[in-house]
Protein backbone atom coordinates (compact mmCIF):
# COMPACT_ATOMS: atom_id res chain seq x y z
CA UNK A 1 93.41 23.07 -90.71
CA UNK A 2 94.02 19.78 -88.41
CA UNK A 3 90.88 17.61 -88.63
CA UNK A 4 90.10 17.28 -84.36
CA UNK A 5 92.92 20.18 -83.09
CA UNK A 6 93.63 23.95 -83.55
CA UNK A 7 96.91 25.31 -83.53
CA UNK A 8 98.18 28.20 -82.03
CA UNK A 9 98.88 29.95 -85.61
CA UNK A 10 95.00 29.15 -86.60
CA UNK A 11 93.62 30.70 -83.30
CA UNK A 12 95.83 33.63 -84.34
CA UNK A 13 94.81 34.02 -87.40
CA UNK A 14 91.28 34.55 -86.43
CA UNK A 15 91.73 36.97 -83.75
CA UNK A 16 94.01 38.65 -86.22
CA UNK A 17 90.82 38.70 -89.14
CA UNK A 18 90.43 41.97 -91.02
CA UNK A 19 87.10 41.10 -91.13
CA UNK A 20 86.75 40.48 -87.32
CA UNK A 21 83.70 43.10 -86.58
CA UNK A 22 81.60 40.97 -89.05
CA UNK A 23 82.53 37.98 -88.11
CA UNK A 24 83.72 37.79 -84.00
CA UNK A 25 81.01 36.96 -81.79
CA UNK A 26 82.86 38.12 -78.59
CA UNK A 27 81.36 37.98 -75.01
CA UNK A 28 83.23 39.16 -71.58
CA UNK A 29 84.00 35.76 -69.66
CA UNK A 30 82.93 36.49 -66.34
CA UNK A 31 83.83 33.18 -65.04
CA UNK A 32 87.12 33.31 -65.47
CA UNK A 33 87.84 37.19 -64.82
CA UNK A 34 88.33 36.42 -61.29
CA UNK A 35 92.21 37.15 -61.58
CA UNK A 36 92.39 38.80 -65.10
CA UNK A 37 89.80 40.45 -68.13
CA UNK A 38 89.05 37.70 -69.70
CA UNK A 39 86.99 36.99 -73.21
CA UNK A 40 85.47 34.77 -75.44
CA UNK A 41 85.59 34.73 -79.18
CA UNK A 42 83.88 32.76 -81.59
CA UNK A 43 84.66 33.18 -85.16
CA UNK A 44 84.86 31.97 -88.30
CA UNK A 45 88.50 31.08 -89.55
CA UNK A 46 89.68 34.25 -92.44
CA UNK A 47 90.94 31.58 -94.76
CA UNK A 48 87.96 28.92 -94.63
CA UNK A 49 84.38 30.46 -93.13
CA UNK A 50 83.25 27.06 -92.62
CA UNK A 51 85.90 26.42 -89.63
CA UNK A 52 84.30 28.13 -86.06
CA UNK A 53 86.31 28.44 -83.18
CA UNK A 54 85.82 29.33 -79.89
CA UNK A 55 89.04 31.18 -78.55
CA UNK A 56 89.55 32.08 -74.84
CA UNK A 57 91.90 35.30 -74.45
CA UNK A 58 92.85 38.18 -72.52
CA UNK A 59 95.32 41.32 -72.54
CA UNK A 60 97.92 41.70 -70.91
CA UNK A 61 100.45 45.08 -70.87
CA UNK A 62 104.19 44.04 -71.52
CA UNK A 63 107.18 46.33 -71.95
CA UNK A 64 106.71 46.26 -75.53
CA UNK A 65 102.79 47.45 -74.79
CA UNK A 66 99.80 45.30 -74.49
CA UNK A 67 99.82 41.83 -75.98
CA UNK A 68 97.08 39.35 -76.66
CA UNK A 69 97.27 36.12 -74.69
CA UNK A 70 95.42 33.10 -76.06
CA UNK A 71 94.30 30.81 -72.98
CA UNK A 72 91.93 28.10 -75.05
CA UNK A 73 91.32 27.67 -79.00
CA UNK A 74 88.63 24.80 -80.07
CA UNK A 75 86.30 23.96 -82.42
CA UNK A 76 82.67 25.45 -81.94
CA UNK A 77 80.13 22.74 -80.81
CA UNK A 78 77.10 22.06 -82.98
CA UNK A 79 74.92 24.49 -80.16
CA UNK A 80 77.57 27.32 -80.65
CA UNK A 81 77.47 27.59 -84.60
CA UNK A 82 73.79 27.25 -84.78
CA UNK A 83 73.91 29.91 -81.86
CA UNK A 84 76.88 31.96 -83.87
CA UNK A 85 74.90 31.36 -87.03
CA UNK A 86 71.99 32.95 -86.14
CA UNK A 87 73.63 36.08 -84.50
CA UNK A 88 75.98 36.72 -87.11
CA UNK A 89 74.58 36.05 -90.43
């Protein structure tokens, strides 16, 4: 993991967590959802548990079927992972 950023491969690799539906904390991002179904994830990276994100996304349908666009990938603020923290565990 970079210290301050997240790559595109990390955010991936937490959307793409076998272990997603015990550890995604995902919401419906009604601000943004003007134009597009939009989401918000925050999770715990598969590889280290210690690493939250918070992951903006949506799906989009291509001619392969749908895909999964990431829009934003950070790292969760001290007031997410207490929040995340007490929802999840």
């Amino acid at each position: 993991m970079k210290k301050h950023g997240v790559t595109f491969d990390q955010a991936a690799e937490v959307l793409l967590d076998k272990a997603g539906d015990r550890f995604h904390l995902e919401e419906y991002d009604e601000e943004h959802s003007w134009a597009e179904e939009r989401f918000i994830t925050t999770a715990s990276h598969p590889i280290n548990r210690q690493v939250l994100l918070v992951l903006g996304w949506t799906e989009r349908e291509s001619g392969k079927g749908w895909i999964t666009r990431i829009i934003s990938a950070r790292r969760a603020t001290l007031a997410e992972r207490k929040r995340y923290e007490s929802e999840i565990y």
